[in-house]
Protein backbone atom coordinates (compact mmCIF):
# COMPACT_ATOMS: atom_id res chain seq x y z
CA UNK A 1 -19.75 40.56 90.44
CA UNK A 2 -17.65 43.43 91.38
CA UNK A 3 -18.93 42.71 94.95
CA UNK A 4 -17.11 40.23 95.48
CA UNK A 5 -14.05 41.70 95.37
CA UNK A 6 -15.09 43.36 98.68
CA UNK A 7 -15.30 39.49 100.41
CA UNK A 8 -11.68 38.30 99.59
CA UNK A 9 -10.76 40.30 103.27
CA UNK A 10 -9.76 37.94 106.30
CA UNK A 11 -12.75 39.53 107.99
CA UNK A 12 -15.18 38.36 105.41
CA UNK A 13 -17.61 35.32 105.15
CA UNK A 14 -19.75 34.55 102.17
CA UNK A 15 -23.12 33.67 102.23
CA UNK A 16 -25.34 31.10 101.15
CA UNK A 17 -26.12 33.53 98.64
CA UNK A 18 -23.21 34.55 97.65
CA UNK A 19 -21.59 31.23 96.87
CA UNK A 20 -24.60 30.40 94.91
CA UNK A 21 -23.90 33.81 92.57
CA UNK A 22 -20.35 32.47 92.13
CA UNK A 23 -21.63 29.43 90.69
CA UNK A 24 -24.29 31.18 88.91
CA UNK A 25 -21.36 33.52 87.36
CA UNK A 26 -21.42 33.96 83.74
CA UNK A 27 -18.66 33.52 81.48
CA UNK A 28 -17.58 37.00 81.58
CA UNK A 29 -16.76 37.20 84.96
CA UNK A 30 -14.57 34.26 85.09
CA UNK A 31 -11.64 36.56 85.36
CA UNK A 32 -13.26 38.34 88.14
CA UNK A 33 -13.71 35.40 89.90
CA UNK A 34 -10.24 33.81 89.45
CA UNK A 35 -8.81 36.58 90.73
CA UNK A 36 -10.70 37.01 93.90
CA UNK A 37 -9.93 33.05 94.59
CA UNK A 38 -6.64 33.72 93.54
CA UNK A 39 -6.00 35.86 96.48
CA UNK A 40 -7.47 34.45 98.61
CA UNK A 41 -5.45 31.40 97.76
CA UNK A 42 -2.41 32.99 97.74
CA UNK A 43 -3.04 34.76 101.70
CA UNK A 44 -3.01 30.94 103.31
CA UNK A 45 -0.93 29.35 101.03
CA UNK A 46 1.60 31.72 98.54
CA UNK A 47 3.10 29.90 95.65
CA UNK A 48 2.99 26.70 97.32
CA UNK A 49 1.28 23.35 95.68
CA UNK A 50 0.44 20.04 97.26
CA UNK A 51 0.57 16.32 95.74
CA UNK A 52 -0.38 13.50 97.40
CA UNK A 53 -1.44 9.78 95.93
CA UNK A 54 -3.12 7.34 97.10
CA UNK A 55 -2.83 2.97 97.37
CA UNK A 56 -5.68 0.90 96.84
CA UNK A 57 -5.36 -1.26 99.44
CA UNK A 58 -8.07 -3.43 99.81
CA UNK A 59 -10.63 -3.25 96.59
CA UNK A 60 -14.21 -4.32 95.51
CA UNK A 61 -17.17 -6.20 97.58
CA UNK A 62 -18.24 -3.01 99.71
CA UNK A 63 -21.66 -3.60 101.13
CA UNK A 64 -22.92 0.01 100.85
CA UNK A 65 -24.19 0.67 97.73
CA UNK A 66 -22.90 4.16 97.04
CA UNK A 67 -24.51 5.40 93.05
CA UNK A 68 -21.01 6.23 92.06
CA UNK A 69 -18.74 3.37 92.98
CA UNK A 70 -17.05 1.05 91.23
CA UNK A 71 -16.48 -1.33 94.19
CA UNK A 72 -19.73 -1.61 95.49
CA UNK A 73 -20.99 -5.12 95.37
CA UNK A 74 -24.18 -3.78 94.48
CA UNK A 75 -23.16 -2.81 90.99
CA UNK A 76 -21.58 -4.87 88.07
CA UNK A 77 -18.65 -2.96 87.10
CA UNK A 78 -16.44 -5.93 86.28
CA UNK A 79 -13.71 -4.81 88.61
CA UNK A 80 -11.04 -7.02 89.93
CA UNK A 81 -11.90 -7.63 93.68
CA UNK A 82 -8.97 -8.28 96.19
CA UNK A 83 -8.57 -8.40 100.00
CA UNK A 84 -6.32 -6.18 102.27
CA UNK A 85 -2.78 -6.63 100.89
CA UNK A 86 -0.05 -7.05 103.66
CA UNK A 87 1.99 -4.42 105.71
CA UNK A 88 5.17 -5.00 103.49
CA UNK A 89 3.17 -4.28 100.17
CA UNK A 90 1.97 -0.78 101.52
CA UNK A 91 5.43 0.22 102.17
CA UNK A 92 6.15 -0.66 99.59
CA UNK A 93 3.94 1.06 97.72
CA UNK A 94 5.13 4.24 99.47
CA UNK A 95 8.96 3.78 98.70
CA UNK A 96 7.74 3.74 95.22
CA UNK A 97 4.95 6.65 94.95
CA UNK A 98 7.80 9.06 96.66
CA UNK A 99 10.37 7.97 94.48
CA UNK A 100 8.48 8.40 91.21
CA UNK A 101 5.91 11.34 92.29
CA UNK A 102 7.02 13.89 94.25
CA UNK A 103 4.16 14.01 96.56
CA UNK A 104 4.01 14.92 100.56
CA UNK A 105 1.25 12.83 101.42
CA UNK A 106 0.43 9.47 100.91
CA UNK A 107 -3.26 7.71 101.51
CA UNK A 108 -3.57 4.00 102.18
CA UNK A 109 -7.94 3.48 101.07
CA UNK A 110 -9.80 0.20 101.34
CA UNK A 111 -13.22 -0.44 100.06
CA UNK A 112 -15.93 -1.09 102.89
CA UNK A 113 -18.26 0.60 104.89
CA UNK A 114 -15.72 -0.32 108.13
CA UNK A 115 -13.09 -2.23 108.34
CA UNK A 116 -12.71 -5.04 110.83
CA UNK A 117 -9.45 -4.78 113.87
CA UNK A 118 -6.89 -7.16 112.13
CA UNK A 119 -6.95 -5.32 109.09
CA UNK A 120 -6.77 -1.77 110.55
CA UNK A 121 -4.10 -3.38 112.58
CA UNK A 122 -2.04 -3.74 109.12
CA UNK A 123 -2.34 -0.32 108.38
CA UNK A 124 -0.85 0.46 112.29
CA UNK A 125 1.54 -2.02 111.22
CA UNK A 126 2.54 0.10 108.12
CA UNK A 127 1.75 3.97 109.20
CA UNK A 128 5.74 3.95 110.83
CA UNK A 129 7.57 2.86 107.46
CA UNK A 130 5.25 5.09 105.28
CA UNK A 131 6.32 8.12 107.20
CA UNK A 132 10.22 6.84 107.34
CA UNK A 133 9.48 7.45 103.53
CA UNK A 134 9.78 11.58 104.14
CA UNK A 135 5.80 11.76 103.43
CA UNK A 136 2.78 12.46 105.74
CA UNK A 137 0.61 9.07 106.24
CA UNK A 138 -2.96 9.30 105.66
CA UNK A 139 -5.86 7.10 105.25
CA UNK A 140 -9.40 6.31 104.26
CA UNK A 141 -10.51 3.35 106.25
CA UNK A 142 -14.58 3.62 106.06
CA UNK A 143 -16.70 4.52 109.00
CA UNK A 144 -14.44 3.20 111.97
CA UNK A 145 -15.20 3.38 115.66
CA UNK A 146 -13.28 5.71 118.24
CA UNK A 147 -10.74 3.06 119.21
CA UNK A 148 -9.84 2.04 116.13
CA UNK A 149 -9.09 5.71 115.22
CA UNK A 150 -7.29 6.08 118.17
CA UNK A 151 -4.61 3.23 117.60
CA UNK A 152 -4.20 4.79 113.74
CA UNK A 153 -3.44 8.00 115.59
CA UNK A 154 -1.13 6.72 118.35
CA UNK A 155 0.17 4.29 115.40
CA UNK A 156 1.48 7.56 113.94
CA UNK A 157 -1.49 8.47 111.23
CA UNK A 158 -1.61 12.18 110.42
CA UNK A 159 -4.42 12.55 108.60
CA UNK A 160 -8.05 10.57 108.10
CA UNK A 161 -9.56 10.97 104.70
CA UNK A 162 -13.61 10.38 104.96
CA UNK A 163 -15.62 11.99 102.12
CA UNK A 164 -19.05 13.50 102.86
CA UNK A 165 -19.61 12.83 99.02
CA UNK A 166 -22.43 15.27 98.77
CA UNK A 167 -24.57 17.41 100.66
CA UNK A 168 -26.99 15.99 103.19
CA UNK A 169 -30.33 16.86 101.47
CA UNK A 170 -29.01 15.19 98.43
CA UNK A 171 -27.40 11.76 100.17
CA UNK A 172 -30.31 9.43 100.24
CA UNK A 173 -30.40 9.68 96.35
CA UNK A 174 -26.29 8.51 96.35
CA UNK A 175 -26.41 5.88 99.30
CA UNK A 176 -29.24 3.69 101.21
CA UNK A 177 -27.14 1.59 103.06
CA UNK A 178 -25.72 4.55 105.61
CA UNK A 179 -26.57 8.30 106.13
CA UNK A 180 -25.04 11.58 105.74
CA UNK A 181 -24.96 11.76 109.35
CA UNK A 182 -23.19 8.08 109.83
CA UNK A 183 -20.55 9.80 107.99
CA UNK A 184 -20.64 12.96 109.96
CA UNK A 185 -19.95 11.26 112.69
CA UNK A 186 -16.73 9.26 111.73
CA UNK A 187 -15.43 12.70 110.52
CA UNK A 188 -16.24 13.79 114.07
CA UNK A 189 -14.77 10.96 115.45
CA UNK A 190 -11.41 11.06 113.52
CA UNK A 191 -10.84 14.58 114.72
CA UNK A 192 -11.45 13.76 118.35
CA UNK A 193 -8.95 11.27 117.89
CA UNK A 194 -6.65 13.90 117.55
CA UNK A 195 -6.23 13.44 113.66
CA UNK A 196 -6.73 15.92 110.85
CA UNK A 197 -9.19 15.71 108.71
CA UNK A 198 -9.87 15.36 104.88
CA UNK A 199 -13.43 15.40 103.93
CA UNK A 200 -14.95 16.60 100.45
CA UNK A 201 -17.24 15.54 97.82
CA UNK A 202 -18.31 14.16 94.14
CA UNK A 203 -19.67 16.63 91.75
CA UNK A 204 -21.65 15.84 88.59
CA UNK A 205 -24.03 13.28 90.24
CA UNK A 206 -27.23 15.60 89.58
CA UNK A 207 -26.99 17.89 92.77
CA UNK A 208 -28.36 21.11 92.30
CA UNK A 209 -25.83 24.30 92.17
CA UNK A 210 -28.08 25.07 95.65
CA UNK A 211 -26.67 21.64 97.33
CA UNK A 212 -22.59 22.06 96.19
CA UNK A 213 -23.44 25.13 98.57
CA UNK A 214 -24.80 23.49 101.10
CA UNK A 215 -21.67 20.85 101.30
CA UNK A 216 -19.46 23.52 101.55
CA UNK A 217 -21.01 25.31 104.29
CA UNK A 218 -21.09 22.12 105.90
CA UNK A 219 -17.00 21.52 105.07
CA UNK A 220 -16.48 25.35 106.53
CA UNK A 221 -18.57 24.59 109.70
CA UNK A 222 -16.82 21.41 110.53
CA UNK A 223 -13.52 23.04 110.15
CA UNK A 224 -11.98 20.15 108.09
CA UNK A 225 -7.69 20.65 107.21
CA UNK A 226 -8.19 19.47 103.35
CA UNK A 227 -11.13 19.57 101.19
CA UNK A 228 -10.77 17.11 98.11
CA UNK A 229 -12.90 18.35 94.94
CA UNK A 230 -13.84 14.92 92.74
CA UNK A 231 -15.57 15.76 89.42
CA UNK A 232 -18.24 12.46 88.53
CA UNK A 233 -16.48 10.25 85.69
CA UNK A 234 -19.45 7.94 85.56
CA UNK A 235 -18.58 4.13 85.42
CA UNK A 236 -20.31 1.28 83.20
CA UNK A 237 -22.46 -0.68 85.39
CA UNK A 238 -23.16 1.76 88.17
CA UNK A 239 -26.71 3.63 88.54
CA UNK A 240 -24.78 7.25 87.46
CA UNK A 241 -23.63 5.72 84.20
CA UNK A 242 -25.54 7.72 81.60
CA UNK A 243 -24.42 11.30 84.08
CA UNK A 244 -23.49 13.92 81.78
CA UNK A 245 -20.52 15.35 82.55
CA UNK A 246 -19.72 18.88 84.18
CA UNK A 247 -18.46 21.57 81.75
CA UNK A 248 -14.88 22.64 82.34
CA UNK A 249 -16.32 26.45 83.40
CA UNK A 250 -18.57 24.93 85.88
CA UNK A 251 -16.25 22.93 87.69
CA UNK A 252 -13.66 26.45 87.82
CA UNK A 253 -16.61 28.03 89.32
CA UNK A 254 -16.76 25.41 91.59
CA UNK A 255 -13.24 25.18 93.00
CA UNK A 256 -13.86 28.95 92.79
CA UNK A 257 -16.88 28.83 95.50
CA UNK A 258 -14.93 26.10 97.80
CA UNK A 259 -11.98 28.74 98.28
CA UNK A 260 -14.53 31.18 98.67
CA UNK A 261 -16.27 29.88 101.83
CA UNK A 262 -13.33 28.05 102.67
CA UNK A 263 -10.88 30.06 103.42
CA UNK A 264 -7.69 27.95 105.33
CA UNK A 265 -8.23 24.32 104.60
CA UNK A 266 -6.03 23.10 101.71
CA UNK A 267 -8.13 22.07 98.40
CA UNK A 268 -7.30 19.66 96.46
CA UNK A 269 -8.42 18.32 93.02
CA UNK A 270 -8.67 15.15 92.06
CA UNK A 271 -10.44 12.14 90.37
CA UNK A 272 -12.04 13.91 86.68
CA UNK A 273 -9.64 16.89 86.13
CA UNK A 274 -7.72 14.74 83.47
CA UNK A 275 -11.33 13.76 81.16
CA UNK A 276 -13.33 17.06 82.26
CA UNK A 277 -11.08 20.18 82.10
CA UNK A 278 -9.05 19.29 79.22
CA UNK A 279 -7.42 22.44 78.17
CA UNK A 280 -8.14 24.26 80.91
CA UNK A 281 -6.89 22.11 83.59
CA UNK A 282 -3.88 24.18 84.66
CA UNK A 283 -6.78 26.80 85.42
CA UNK A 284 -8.17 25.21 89.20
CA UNK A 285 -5.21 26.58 90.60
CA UNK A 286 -6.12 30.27 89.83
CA UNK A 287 -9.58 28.97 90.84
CA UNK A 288 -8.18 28.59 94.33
CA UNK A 289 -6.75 24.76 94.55
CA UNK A 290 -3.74 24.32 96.34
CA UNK A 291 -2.62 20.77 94.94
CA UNK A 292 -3.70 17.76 93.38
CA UNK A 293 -3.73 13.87 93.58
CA UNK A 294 -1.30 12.63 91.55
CA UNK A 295 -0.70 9.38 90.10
CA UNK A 296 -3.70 6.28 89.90
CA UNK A 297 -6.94 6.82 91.29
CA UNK A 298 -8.79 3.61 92.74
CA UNK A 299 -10.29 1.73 90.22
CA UNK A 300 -8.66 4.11 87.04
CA UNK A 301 -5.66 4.95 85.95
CA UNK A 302 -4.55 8.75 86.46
CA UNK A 303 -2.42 11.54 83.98
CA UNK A 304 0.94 10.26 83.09
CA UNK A 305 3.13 12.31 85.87
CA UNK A 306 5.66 13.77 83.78
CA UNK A 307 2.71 15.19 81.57
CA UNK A 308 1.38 16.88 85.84
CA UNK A 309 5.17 17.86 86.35
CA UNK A 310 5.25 19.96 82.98
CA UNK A 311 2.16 21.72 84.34
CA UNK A 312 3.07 22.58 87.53
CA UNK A 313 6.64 23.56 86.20
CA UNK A 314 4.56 25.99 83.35
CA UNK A 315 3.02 27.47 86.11
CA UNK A 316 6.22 28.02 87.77
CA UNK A 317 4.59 26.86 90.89
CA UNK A 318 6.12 25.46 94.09
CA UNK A 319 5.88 21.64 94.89
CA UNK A 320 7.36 18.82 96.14
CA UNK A 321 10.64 17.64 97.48
């Protein structure tokens, strides 16, 4: 692997075949490999770390039956469904998740393949208190249309979250109800809007080493702002519910091969670290990461913050306000 200590220049782009022998990187190398995402880390973004955290806004009764998802009405996960909660309660929300978390962006997320005008007209309705609040506003809305993304952007949104989940040749095993390129599109359509884009993925579903490469060639080549890294915790009642989980080493080498290929964007990781890393969780920032999502996830509850805070002041890192 001493190779790849010759790809961490600015001038240099790793192959297909390359980011698969990252992946494919035995134990041994793992310092190796840190240290070449390390710096590569450190050239875009120094010491610097980045929290944000997320309000579920709207949950349960989606139509698309995504194999992961808790909220899909397709599945019986026993979930508490509820419908879009009102302006007030997401700025709420905000006041609250900067007070007690120290993050610099904040995501309102609804469940849904779309959601209809009234309802995105909330979120327009909230986008100007949540950024009185000193954070950036973002949000994951589903697969809206170009005017809809439009009034979130002119409404004041910053950044549009839409996952690609997984890579395309792998999709129609996750989802029947829409296609990898559906989703392409809104991503498309969210940065023509003139918003930045978040767009990243769910690992431990039962791609192939092969097809994390070939989502993060596509992440590269759509020249997305913030790449969020989920690692599969598999819920009761969904069709990925007997998934074995990812081994703390392979998801390293993962975060490892996203900083890789992708040089600029920030990468964040998120839903799994807690369960899946365990001890070695303070270890995806030397694998490249540049923050984290703190606080409660959608349907689960996330790491007590203070026990995040300790971490990121061990690692004597620089975050938040």
């Amino acid at each position: 692997m001493q190779w790849l200590l010759d790809k961490i220049a600015p001038d240099q782009i790793l192959s297909p075949d390359e980011a698969l022998a990252v992946l494919n990187a035995q134990p041994e190398h793992m310092p190796l490999l840190l240290h070449a995402a390390s710096e590569v880390r450190r050239r875009y973004f120094g010491n610097a770390v980045i929290l944000c955290s997320i309000l579920n806004a709207r949950c349960g009764e989606c139509s698309e039956d995504c194999a992961f998802c808790a909220q899909s009405a397709h599945h019986q996960t026993g979930i508490e469904a509820f419908p879009m909660i009102s302006r007030e309660q997401i700025a709420s929300a905000a006041r609250e998740a900067v007070q007690a978390n120290r993050i610099s962006h904040f995501g309102v997320v609804t469940s849904g393949g779309s959601l209809d005008d009234r309802d995105v007209r909330t979120v327009c309705a909230a986008v100007p208190t949540v950024e009185q609040c000193g954070v950036i506003p973002c949000a994951s809305l589903g697969m809206l249309d170009e005017s809809q993304l439009r009034g979130l952007k002119q409404a004041g949104l910053v950044r549009y979250h839409h996952n690609l989940e997984t890579a395309e040749s792998f999709f129609p095993s996750i989802c029947s109800t829409h296609t990898f390129a559906d989703r392409l599109v809104t991503l498309r359509r969210a940065r023509a809007a003139g918003l930045e884009v978040c767009s990243g993925g769910i690992f431990g579903m039962g791609e192939t080493p092969e097809q994390r490469v070939e989502l993060a060639m596509t992440l590269r080549d759509e020249a997305v702002q913030s790449i969020p890294l989920n690692f599969l915790m598999p819920i009761p009642g969904t069709p990925l519910e007997g998934s074995p989980p990812m081994k703390p080493l392979d998801i390293l080498k993962t975060v490892a091969m996203f900083r890789l290929v992708c040089r600029s964007p920030e990468i964040k990781v998120c839903a799994g670290r807690e369960d899946l890393l365990r001890d070695l969780q303070s270890m995806f920032f030397y694998a490249g990461a540049t923050g984290m999502m703190v606080g409660d996830y959608l349907t689960r509850a996330g790491r007590p913050l203070h026990r995040d805070l300790q971490l990121l002041r061990d690692l004597e890192v620089d975050f938040g306000p």
